[in-house]
C-alpha atoms as a PDB file:
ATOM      1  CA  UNK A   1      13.914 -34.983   1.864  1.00  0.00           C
ATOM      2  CA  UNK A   2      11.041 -36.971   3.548  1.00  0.00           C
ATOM      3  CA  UNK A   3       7.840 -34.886   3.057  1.00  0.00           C
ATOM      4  CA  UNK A   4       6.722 -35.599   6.708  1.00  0.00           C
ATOM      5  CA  UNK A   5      10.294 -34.102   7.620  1.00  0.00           C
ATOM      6  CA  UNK A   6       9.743 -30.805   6.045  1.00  0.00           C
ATOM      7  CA  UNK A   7       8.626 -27.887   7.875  1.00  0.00           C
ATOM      8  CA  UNK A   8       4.690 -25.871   7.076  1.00  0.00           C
ATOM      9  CA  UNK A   9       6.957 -22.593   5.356  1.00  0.00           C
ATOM     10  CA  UNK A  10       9.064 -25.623   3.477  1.00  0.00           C
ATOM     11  CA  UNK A  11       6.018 -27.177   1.793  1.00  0.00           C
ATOM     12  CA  UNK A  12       4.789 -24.005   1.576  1.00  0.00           C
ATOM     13  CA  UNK A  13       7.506 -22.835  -0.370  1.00  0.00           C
ATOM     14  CA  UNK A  14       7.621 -25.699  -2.964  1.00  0.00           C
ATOM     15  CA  UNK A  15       4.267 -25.406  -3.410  1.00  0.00           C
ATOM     16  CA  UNK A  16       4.996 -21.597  -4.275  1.00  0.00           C
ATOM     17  CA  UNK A  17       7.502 -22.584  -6.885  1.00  0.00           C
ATOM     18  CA  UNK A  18       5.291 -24.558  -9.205  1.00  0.00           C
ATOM     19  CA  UNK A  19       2.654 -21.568  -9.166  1.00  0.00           C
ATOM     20  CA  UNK A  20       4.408 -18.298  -9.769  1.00  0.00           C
ATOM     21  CA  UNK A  21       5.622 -17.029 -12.309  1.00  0.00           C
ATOM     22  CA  UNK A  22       9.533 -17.099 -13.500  1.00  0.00           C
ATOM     23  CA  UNK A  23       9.200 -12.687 -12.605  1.00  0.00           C
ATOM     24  CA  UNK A  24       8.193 -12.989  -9.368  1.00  0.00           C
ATOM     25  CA  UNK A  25      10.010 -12.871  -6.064  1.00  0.00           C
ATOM     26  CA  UNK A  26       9.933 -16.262  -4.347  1.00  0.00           C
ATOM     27  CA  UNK A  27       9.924 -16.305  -1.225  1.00  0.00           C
ATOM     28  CA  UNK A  28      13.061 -18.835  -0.581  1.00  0.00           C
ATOM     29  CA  UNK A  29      14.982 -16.435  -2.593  1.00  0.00           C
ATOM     30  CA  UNK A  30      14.346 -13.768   0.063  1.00  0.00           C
ATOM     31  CA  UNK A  31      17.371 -11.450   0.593  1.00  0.00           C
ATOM     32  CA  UNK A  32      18.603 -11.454   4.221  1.00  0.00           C
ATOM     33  CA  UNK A  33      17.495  -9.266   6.670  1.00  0.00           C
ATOM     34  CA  UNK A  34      19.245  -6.124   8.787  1.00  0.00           C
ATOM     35  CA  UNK A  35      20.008  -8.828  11.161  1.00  0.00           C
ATOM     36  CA  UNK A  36      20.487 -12.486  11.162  1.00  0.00           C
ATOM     37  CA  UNK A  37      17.618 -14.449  13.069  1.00  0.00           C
ATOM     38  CA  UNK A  38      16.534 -17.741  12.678  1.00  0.00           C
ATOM     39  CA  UNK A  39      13.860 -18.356   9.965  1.00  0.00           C
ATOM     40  CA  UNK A  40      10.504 -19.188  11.307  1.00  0.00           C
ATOM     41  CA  UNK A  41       9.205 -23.129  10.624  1.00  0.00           C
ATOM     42  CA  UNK A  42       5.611 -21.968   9.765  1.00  0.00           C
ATOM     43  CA  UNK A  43       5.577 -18.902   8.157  1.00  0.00           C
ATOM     44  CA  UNK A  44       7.649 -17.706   4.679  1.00  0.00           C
ATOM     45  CA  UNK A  45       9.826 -14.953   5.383  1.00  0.00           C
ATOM     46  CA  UNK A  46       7.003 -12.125   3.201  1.00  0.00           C
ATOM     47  CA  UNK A  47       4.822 -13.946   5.601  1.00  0.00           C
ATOM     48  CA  UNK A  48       6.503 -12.600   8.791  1.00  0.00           C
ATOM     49  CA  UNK A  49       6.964  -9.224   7.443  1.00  0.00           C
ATOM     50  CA  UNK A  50       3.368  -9.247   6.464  1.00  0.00           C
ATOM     51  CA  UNK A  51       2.879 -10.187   9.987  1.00  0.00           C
ATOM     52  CA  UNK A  52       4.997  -7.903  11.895  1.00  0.00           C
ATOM     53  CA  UNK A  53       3.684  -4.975  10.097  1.00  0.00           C
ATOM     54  CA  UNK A  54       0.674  -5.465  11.039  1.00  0.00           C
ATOM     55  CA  UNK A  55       1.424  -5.976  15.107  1.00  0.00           C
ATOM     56  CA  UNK A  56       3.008  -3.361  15.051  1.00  0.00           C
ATOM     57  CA  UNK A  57       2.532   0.172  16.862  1.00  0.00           C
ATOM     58  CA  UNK A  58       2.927   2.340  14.124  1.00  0.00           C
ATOM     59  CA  UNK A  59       0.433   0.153  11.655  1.00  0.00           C
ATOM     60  CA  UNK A  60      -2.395   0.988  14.904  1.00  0.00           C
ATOM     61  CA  UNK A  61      -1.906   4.736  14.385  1.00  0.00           C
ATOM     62  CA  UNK A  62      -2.969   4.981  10.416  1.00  0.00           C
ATOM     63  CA  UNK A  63      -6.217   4.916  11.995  1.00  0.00           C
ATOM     64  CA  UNK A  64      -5.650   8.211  13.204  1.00  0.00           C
ATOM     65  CA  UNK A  65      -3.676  10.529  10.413  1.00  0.00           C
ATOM     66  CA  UNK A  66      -6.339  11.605   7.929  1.00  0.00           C
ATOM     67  CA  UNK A  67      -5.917  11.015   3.800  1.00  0.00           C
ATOM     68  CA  UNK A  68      -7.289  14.494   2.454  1.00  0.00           C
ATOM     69  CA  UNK A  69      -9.175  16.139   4.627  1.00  0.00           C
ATOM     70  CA  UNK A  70      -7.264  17.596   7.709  1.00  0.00           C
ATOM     71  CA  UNK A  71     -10.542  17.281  10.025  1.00  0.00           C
ATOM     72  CA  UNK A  72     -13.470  15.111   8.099  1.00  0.00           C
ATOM     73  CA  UNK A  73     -16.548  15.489  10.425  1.00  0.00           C
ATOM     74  CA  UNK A  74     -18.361  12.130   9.544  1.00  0.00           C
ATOM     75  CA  UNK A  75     -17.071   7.998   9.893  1.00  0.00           C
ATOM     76  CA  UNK A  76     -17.261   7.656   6.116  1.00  0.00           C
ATOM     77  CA  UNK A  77     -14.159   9.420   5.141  1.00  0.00           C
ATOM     78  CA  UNK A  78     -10.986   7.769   4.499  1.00  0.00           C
ATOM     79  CA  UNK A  79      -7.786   7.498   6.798  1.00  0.00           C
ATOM     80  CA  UNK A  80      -4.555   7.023   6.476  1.00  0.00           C
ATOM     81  CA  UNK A  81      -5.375   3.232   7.754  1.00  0.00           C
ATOM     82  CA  UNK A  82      -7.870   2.113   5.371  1.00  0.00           C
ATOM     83  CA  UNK A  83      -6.090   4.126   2.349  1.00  0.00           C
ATOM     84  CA  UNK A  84      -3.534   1.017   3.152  1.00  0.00           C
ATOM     85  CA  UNK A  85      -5.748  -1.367   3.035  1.00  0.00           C
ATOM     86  CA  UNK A  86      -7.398  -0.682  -0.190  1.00  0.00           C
ATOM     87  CA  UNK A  87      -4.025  -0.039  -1.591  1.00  0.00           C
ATOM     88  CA  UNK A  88      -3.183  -3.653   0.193  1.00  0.00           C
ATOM     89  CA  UNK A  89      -6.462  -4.870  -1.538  1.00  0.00           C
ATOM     90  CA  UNK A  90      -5.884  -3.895  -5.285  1.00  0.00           C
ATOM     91  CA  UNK A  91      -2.246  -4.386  -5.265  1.00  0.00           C
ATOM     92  CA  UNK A  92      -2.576  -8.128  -4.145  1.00  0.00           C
ATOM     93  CA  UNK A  93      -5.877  -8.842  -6.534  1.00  0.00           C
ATOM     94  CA  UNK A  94      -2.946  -7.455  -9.559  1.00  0.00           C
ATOM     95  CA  UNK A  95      -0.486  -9.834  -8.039  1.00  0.00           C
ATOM     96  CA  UNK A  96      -2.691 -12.555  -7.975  1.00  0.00           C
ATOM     97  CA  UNK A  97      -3.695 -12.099 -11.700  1.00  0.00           C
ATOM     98  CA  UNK A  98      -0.054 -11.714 -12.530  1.00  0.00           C
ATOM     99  CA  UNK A  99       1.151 -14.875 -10.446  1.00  0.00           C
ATOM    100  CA  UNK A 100       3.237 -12.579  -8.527  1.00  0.00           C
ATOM    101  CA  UNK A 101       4.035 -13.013  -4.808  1.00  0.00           C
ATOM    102  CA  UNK A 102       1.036 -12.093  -3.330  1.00  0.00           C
ATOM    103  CA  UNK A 103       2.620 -12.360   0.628  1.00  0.00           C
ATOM    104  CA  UNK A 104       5.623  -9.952  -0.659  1.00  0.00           C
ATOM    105  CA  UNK A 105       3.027  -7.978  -2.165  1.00  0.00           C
ATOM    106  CA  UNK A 106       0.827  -7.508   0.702  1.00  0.00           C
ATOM    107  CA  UNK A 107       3.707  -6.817   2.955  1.00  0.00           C
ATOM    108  CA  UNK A 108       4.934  -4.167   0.998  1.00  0.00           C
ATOM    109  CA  UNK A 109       1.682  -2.328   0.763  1.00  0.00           C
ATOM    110  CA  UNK A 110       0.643  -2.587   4.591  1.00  0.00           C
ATOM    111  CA  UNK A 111       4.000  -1.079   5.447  1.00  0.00           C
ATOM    112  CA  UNK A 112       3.978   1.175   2.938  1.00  0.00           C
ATOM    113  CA  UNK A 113       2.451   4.516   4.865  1.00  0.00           C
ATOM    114  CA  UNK A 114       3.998   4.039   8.224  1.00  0.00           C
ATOM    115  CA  UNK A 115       5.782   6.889   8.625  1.00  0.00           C
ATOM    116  CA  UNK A 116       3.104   9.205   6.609  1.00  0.00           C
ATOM    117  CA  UNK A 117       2.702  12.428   8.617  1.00  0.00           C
ATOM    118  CA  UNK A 118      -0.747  13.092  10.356  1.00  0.00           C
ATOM    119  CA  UNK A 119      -2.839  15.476   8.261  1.00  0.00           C
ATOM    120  CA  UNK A 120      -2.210  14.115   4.903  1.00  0.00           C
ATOM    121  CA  UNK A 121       0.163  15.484   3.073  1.00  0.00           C
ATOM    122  CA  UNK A 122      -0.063  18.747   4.273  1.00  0.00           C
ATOM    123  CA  UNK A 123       1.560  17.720   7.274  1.00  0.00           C
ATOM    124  CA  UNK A 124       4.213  16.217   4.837  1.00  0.00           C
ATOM    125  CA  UNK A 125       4.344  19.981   3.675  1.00  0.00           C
ATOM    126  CA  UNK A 126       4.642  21.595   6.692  1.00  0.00           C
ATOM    127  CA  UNK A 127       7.338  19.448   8.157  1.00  0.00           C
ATOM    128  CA  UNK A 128       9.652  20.152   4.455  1.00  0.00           C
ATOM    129  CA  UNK A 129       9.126  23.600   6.424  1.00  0.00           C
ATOM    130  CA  UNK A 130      10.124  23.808   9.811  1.00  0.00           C
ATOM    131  CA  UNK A 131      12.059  20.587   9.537  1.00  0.00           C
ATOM    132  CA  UNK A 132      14.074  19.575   6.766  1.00  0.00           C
ATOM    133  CA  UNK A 133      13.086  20.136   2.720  1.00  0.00           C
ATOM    134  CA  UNK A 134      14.368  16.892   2.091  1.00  0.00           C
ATOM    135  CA  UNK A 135      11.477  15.011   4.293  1.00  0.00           C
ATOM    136  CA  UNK A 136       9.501  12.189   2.901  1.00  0.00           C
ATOM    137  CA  UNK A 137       6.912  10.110   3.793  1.00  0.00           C
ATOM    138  CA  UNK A 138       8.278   6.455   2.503  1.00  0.00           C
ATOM    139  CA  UNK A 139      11.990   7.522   3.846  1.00  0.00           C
ATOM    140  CA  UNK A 140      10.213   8.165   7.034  1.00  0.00           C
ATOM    141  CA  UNK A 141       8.061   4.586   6.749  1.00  0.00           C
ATOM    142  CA  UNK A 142      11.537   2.738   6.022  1.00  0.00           C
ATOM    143  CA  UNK A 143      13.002   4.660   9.558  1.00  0.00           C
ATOM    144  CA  UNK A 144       9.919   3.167  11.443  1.00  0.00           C
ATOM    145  CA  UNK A 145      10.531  -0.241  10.139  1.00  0.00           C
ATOM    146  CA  UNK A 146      14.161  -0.345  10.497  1.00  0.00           C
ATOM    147  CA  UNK A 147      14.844   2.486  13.374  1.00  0.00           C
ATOM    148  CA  UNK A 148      11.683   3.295  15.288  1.00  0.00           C
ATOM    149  CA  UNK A 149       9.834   0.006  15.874  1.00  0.00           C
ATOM    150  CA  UNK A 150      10.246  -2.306  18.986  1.00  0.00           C
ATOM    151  CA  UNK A 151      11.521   1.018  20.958  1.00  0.00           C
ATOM    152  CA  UNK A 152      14.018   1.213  18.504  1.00  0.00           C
ATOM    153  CA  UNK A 153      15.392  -2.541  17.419  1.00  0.00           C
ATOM    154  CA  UNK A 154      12.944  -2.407  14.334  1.00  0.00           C
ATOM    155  CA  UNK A 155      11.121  -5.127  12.838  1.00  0.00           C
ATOM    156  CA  UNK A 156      14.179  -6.510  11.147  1.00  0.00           C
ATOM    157  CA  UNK A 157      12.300  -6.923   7.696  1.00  0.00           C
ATOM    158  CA  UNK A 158      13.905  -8.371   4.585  1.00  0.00           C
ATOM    159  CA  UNK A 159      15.169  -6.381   2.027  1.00  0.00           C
ATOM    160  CA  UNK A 160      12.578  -6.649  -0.861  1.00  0.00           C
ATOM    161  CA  UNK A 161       9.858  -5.586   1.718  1.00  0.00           C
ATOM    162  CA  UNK A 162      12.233  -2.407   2.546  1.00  0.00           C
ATOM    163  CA  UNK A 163      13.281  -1.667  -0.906  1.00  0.00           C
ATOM    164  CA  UNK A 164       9.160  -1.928  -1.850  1.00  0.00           C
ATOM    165  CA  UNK A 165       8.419   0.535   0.963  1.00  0.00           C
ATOM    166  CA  UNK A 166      10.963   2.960   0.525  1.00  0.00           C
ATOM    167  CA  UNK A 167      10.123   3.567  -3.693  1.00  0.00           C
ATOM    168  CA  UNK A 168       6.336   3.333  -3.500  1.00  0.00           C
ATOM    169  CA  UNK A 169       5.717   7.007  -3.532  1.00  0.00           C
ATOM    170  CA  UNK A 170       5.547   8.372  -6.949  1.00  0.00           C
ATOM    171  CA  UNK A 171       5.178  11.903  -6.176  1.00  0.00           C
ATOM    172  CA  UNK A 172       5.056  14.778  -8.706  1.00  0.00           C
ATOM    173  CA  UNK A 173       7.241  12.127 -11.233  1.00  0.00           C
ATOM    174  CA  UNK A 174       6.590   9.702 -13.556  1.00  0.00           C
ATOM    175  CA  UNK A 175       4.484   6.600 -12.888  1.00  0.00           C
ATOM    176  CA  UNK A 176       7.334   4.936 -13.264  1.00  0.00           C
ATOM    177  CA  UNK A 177      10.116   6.589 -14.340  1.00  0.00           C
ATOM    178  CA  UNK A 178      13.258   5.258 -16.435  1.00  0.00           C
ATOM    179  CA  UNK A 179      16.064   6.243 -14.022  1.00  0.00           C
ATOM    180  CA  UNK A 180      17.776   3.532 -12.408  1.00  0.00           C
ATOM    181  CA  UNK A 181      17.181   2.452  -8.734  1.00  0.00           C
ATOM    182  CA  UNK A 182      13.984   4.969  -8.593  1.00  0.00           C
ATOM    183  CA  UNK A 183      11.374   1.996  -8.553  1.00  0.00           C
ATOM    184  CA  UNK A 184      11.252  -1.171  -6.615  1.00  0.00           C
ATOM    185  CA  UNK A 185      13.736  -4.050  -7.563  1.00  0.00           C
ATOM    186  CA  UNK A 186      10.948  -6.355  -7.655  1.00  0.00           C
ATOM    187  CA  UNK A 187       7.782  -6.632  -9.677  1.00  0.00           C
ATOM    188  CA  UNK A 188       5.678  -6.763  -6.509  1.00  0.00           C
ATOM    189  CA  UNK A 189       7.136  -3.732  -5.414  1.00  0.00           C
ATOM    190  CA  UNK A 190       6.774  -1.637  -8.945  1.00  0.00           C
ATOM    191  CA  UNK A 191       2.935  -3.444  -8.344  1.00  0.00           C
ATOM    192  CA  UNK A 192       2.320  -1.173  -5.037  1.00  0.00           C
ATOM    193  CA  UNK A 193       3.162   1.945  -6.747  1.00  0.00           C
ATOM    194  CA  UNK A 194       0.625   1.425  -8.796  1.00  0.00           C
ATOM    195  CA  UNK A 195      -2.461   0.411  -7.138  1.00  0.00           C
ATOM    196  CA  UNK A 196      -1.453   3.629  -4.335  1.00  0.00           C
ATOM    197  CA  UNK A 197      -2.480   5.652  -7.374  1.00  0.00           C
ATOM    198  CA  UNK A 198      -5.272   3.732  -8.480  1.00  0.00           C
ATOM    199  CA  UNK A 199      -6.345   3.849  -4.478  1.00  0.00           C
ATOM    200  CA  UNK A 200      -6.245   7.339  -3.840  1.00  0.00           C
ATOM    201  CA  UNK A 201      -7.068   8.625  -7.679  1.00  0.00           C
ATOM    202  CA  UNK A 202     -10.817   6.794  -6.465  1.00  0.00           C
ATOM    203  CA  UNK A 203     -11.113   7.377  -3.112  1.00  0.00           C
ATOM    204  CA  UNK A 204     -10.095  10.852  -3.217  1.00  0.00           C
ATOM    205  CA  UNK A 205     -12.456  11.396  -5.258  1.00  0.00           C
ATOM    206  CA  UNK A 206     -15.459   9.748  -3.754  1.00  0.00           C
ATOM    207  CA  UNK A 207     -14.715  11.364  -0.257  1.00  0.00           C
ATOM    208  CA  UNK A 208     -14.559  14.835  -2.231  1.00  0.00           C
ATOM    209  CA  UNK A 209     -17.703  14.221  -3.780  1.00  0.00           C
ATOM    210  CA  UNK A 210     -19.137  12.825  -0.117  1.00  0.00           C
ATOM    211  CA  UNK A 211     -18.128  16.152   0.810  1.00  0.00           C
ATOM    212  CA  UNK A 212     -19.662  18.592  -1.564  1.00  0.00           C
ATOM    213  CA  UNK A 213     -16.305  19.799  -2.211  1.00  0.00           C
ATOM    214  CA  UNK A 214     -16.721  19.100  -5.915  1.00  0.00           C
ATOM    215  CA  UNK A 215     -20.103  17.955  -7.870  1.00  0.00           C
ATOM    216  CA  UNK A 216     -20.299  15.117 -10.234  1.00  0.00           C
ATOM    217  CA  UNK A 217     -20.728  17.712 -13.244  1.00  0.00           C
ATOM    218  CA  UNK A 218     -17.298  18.910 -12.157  1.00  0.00           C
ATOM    219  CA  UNK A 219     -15.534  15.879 -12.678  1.00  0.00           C
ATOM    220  CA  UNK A 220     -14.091  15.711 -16.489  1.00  0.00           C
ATOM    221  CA  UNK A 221     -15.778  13.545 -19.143  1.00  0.00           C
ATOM    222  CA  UNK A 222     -12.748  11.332 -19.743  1.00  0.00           C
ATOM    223  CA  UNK A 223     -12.448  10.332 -16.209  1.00  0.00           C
ATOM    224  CA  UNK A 224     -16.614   9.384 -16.224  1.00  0.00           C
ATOM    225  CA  UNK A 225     -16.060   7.418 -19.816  1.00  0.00           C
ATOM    226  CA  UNK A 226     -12.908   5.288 -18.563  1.00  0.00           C
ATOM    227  CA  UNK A 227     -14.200   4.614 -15.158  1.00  0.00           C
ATOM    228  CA  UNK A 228     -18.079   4.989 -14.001  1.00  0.00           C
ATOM    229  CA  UNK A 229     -19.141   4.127 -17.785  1.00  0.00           C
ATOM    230  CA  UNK A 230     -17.320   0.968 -18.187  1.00  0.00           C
ATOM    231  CA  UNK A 231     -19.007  -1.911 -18.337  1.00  0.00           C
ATOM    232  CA  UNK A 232     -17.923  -3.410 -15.541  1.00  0.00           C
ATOM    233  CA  UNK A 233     -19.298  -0.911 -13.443  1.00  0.00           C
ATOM    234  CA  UNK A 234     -23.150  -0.679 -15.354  1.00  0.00           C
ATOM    235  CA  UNK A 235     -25.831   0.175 -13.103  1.00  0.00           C
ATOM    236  CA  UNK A 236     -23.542   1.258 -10.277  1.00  0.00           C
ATOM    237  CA  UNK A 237     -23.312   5.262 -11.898  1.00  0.00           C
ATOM    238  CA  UNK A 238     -27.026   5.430 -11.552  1.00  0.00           C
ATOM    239  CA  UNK A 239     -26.999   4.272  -7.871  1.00  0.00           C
ATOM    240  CA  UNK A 240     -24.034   6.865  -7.437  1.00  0.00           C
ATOM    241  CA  UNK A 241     -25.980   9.950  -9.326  1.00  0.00           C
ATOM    242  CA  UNK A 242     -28.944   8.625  -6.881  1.00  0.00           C
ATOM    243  CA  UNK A 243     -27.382   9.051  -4.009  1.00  0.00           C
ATOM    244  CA  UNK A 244     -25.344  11.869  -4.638  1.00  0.00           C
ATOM    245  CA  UNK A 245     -28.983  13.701  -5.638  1.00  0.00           C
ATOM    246  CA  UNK A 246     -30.109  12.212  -2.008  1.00  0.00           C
ATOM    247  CA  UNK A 247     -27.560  13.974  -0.061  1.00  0.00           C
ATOM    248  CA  UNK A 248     -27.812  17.273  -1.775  1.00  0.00           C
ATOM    249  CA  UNK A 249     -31.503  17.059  -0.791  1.00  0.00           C
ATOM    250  CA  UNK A 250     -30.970  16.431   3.133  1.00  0.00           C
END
């Protein structure tokens, strides 16, 4: 086929083929959606997904549902919004270094929160109470996405994006456990799971230290020598010891 013939998301696509690597997801091998629709001439199928996430209604309200902290009295505190984009952030620099699909990637992690309940996950807690024990947060994202959206047609996403939303959470289990069907079917997916914990293992902390809810003498040694010592992050402890000594003086 004539090159001036092809559409942008069919050059795209070739162009992804020569670049990734023979374990990632490409995005012409997309599985099909809930419902046939045409495919769009600019933009990959991860690409729309990507896309429509982030239009959407329920993506506008993780700016409202707290991380940690029920009621944080100060901007600097994380949300429920930009927990996904940090998670969004790391998971797509690993993809990148992988030569994974970083479009299916970043879908994956925008969406995966959506249907996280306000108040962290103690309102996750207190819904297992008065609502069902058998509630959870990335069941609940994958009912937004396929149920909820649009006043209830969905946003008709593809099935890798769905499959990486629904087995991001890790829980009280294993990183990534050895039962079948328990992690993602893709390597972008099973990529996700990981930087959420690597996202809120850091964050968490920081905004608990921001808080005074724990001091930096609390924190155990093996945490300080595998993270704020390495030497990718010299010079950077001192400014947080600094600071932290700042605060506690104010």
């Amino acid at each position: 086929m004539n090159r001036d013939n092809l559409s942008i998301r069919h050059i795209y696509q070739k162009r992804e083929k020569k670049f990734l690597s023979k374990y990632a997801c490409a995005s012409q091998d997309s599985g099909p959606r809930l419902k046939q629709e045409p495919e769009c001439s600019i933009r990959t199928p991860f690409q729309l997904d990507r896309d429509r996430i982030v239009y959407s209604n329920a993506f506008r309200r993780l700016k409202h549902k707290t991380q940690v902290f029920l009621s944080p009295l100060g901007d600097h505190y994380r949300t429920r919004l930009t927990h996904t984009l940090e998670v969004s952030e790391t998971a797509r620099n690993i993809a990148r270094a992988l030569y994974m699909n970083e479009d299916l990637t970043e879908a994956i992690a925008l969406g995966h929160d959506l249907g996280h309940t306000p108040f962290g996950h103690g309102g996750e807690t207190a819904l297992k109470e008065i609502y069902s024990p058998h509630f959870s947060h990335n069941e609940q994202s994958l009912r937004v996405v396929d149920k909820l959206e649009k006043r209830g047609e969905g946003l008709n996403l593809t099935r890798e994006v769905r499959d990486g939303i629904l087995k991001h959470s890790k829980g009280f289990g294993d990183i990534m456990p050895s039962t079948p069907g328990t992690t993602a079917s893709t390597v972008e997916g099973r990529i996700v799971r990981i930087a959420d914990i690597i996202a809120y293992l850091n964050h968490d902390l920081d905004d608990a230290l921001r808080s005074r809810v724990i001091t930096e003498s609390e924190i155990p040694s093996i945490c300080k020598k595998r993270a704020w010592q390495h030497p990718l992050r010299k010079g950077k402890n001192n400014d947080r010891g600094t600071n932290l000594q700042q605060r506690r003086k104010k």
